[in-house]
C-alpha atoms as a PDB file:
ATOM      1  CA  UNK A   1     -51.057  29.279 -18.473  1.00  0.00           C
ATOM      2  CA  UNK A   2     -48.580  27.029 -16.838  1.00  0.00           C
ATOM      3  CA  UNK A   3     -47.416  24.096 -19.035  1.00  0.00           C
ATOM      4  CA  UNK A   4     -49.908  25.080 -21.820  1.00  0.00           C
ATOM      5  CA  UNK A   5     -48.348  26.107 -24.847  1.00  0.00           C
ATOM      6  CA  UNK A   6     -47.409  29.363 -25.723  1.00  0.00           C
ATOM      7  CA  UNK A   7     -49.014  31.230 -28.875  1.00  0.00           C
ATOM      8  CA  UNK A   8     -46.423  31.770 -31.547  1.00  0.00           C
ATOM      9  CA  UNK A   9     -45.398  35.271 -31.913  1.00  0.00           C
ATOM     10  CA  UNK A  10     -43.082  37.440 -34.026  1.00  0.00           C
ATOM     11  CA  UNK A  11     -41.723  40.858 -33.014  1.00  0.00           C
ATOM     12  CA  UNK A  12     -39.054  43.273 -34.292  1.00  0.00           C
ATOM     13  CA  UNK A  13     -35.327  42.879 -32.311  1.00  0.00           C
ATOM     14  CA  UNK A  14     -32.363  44.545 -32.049  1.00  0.00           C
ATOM     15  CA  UNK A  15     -29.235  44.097 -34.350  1.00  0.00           C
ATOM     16  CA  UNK A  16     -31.699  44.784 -37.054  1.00  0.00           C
ATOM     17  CA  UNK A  17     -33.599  40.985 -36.843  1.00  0.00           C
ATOM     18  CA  UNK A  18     -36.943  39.971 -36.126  1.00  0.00           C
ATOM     19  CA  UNK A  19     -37.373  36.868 -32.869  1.00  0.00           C
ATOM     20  CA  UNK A  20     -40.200  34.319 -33.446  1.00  0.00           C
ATOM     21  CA  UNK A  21     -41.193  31.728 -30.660  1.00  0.00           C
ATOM     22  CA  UNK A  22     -41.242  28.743 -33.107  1.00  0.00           C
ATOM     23  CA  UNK A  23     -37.454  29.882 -34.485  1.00  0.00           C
ATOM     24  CA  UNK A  24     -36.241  29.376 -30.969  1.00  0.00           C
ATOM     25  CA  UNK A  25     -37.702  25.530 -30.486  1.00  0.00           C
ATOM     26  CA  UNK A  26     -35.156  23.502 -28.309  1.00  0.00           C
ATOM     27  CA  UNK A  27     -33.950  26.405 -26.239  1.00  0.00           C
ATOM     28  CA  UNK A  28     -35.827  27.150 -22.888  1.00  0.00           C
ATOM     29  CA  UNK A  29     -36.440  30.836 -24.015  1.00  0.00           C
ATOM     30  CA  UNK A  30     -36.778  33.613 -20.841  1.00  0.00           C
ATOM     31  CA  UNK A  31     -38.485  36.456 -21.532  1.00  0.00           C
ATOM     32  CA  UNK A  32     -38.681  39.188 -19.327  1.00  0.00           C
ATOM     33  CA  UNK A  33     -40.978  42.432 -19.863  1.00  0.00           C
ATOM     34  CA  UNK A  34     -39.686  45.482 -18.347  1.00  0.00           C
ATOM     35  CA  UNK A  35     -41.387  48.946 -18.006  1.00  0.00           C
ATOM     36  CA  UNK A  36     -38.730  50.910 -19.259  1.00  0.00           C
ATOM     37  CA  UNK A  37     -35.181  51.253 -21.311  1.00  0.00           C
ATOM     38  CA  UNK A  38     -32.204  53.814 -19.302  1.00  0.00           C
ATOM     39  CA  UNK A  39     -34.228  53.600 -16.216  1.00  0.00           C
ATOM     40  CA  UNK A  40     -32.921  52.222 -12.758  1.00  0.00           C
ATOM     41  CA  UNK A  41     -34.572  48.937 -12.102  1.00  0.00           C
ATOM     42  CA  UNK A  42     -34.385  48.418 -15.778  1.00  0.00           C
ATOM     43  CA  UNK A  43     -30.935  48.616 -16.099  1.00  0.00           C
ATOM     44  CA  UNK A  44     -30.028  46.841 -12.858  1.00  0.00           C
ATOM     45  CA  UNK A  45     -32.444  43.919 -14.074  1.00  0.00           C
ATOM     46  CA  UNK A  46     -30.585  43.665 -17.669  1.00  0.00           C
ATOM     47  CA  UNK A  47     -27.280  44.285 -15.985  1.00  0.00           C
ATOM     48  CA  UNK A  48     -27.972  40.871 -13.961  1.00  0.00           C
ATOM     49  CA  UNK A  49     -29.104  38.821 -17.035  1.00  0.00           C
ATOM     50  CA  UNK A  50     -25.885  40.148 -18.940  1.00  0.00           C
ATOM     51  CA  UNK A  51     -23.739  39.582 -16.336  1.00  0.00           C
ATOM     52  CA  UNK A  52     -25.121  36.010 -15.934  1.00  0.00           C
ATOM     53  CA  UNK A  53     -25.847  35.431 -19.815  1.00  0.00           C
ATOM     54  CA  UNK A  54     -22.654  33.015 -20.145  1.00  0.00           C
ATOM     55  CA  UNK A  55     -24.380  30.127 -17.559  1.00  0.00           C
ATOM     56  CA  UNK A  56     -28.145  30.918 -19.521  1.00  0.00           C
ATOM     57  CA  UNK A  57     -25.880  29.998 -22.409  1.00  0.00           C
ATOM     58  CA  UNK A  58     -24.669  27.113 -21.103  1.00  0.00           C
ATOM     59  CA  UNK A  59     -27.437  26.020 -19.682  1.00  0.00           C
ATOM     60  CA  UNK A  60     -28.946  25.904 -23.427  1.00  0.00           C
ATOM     61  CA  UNK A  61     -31.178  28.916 -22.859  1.00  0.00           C
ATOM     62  CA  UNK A  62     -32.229  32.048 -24.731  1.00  0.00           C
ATOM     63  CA  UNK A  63     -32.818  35.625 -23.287  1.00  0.00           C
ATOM     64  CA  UNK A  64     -35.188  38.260 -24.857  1.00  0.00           C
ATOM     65  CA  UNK A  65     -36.031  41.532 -22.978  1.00  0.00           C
ATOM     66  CA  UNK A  66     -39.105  42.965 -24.573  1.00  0.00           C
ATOM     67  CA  UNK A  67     -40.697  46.888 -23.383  1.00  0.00           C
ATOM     68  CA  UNK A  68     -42.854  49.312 -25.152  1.00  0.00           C
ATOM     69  CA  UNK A  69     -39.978  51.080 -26.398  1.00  0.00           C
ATOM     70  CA  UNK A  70     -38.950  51.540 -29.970  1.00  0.00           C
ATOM     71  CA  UNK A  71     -36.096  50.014 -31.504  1.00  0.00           C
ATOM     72  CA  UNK A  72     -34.227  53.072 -31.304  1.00  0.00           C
ATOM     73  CA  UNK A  73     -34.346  53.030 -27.873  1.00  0.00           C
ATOM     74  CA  UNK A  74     -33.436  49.334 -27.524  1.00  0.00           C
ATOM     75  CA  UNK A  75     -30.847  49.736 -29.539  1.00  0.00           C
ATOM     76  CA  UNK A  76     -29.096  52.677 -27.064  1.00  0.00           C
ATOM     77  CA  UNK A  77     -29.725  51.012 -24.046  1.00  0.00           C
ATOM     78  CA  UNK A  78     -28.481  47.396 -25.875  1.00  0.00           C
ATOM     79  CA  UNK A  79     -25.380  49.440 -27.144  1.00  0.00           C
ATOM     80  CA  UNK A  80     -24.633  51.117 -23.522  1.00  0.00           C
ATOM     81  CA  UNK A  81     -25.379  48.288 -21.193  1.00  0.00           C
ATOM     82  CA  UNK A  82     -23.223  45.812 -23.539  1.00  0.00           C
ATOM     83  CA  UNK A  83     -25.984  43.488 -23.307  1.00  0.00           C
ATOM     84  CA  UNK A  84     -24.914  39.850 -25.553  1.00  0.00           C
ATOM     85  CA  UNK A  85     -29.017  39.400 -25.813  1.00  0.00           C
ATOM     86  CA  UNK A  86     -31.788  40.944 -27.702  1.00  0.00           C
ATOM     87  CA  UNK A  87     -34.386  43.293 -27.109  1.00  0.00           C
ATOM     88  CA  UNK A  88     -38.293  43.486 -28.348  1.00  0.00           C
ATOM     89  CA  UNK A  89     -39.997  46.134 -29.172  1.00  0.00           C
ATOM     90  CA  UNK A  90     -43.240  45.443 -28.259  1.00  0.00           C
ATOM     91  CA  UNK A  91     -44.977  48.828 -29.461  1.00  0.00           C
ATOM     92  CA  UNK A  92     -48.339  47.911 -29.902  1.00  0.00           C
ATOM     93  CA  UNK A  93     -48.588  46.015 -27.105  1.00  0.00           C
ATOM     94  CA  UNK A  94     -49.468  42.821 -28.838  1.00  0.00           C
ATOM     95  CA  UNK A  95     -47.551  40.060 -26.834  1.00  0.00           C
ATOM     96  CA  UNK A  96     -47.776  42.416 -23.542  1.00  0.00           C
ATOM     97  CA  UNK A  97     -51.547  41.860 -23.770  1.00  0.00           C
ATOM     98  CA  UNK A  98     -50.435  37.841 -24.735  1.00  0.00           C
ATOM     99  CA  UNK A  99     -49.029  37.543 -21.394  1.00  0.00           C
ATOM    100  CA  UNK A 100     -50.977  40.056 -19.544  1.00  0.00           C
ATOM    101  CA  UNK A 101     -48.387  42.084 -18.268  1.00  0.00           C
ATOM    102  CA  UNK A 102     -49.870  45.616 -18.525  1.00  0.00           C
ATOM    103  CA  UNK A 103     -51.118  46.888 -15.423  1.00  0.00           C
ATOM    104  CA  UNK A 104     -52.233  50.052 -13.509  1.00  0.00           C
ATOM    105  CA  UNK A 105     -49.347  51.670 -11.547  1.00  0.00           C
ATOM    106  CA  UNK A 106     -48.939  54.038  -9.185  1.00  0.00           C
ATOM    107  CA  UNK A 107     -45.723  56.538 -10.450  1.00  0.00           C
ATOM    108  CA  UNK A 108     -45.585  59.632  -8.186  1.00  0.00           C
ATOM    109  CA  UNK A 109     -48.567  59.200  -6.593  1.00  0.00           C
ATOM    110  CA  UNK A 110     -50.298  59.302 -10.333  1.00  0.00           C
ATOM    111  CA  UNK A 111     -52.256  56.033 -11.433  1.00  0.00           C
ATOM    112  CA  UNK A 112     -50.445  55.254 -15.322  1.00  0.00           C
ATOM    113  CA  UNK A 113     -50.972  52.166 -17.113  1.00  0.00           C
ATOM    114  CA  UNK A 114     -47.409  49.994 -17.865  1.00  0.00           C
ATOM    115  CA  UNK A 115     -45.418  46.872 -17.546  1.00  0.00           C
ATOM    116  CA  UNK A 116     -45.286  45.148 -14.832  1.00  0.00           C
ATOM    117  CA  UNK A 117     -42.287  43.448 -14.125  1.00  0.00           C
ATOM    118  CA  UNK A 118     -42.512  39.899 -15.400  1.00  0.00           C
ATOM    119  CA  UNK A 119     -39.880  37.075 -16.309  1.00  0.00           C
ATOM    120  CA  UNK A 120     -41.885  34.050 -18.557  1.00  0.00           C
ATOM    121  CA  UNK A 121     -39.681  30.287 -19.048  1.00  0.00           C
ATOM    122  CA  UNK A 122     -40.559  28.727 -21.799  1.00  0.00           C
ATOM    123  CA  UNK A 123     -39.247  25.342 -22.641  1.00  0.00           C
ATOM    124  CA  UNK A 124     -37.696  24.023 -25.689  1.00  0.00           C
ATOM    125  CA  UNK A 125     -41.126  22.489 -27.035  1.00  0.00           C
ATOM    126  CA  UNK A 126     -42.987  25.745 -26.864  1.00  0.00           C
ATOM    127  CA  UNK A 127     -44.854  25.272 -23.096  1.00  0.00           C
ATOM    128  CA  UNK A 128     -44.891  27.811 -19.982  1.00  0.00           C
ATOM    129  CA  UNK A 129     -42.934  26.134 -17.539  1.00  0.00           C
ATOM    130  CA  UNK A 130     -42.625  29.238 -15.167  1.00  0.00           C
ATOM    131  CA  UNK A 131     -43.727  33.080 -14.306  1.00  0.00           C
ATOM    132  CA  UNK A 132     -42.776  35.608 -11.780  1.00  0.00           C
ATOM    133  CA  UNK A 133     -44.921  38.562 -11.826  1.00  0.00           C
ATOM    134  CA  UNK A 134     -44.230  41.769  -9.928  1.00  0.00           C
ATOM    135  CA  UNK A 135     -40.812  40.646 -10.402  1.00  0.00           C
ATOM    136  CA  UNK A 136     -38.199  42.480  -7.342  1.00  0.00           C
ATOM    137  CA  UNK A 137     -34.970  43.028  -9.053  1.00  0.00           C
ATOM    138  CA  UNK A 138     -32.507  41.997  -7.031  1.00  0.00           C
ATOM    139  CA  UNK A 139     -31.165  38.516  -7.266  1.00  0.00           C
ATOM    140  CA  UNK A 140     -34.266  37.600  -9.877  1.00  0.00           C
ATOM    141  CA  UNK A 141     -31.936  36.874 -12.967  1.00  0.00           C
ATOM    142  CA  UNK A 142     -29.961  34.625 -10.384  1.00  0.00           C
ATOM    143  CA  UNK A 143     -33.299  33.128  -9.287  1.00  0.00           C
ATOM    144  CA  UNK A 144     -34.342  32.592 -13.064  1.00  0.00           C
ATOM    145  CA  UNK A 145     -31.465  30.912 -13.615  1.00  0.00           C
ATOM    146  CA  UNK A 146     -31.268  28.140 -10.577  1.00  0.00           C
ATOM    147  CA  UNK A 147     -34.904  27.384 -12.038  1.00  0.00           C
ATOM    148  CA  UNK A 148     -33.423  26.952 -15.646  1.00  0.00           C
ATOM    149  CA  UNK A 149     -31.043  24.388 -14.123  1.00  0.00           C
ATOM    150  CA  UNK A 150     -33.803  22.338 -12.987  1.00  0.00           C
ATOM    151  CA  UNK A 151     -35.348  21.792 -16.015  1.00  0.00           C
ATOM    152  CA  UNK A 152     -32.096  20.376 -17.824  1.00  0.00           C
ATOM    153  CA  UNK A 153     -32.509  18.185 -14.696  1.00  0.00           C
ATOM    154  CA  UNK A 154     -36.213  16.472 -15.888  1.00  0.00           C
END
């Protein structure tokens, strides 16, 4: 999948607005999938793109976190977290399956089937530059970004 394009897509967002791929053309775009809104890791992982979102800006990118959840749910964890990005709601799994991010997990000793951690760069013509899969949370936004800053660099 590296530097082939990526598949348009369209998905429901917080603040009430819909993100499509081709709208974002221009922008390196990072999305990162995320098993779950309000839980640890979760919130730790958005906390570091928020607290970081000023050099993405900067550095001409776009965030997106897209789960499972439902809007409501975004929307909550958006509102409490003070996150300046949006959030997908990827229900039906549609652009999970897209980038193959649904896995079996082990959760209490109990095999379940969710998201596995994943962070996706995709430049401002529409091609994967960049994945990290089974994504460790700390210092990953930080990571994602030093990579971002490379590109400008091209």
């Amino acid at each position: 999948m590296i530097d082939q394009p990526v598949a348009d897509f369209t998905l429901p967002a917080t603040g009430e607005k819909s993100f499509t791929l081709s709208a974002q053309r221009g922008k390196t775009v990072i999305l990162y999938f995320y098993p779950k809104d309000s839980t640890p890791g979760c919130t730790t992982e958005a906390q570091q793109f928020r607290d970081l979102f000023a050099d993405f800006a900067a550095a001409g990118c776009v965030i997106a976190g897209v789960s499972r959840d439902s809007l409501r749910s975004h929307e909550n964890f958006r509102a409490k977290q003070g996150l300046p990005f949006d959030l997908l709601a990827d229900t039906d799994e549609r652009l999970c399956s897209q980038f193959s991010v649904i896995k079996q997990k082990k959760l209490y000793g109990k095999e379940v089937r969710g998201i596995e951690r994943s962070t996706f760069v995709i430049d401002g013509q529409g091609m994967l530059r960049r994945e990290w899969r089974g994504v460790k949370v700390p210092g990953h936004a930080q990571e994602v970004l030093d990579y971002v800053k490379t590109l400008s660099e091209r």
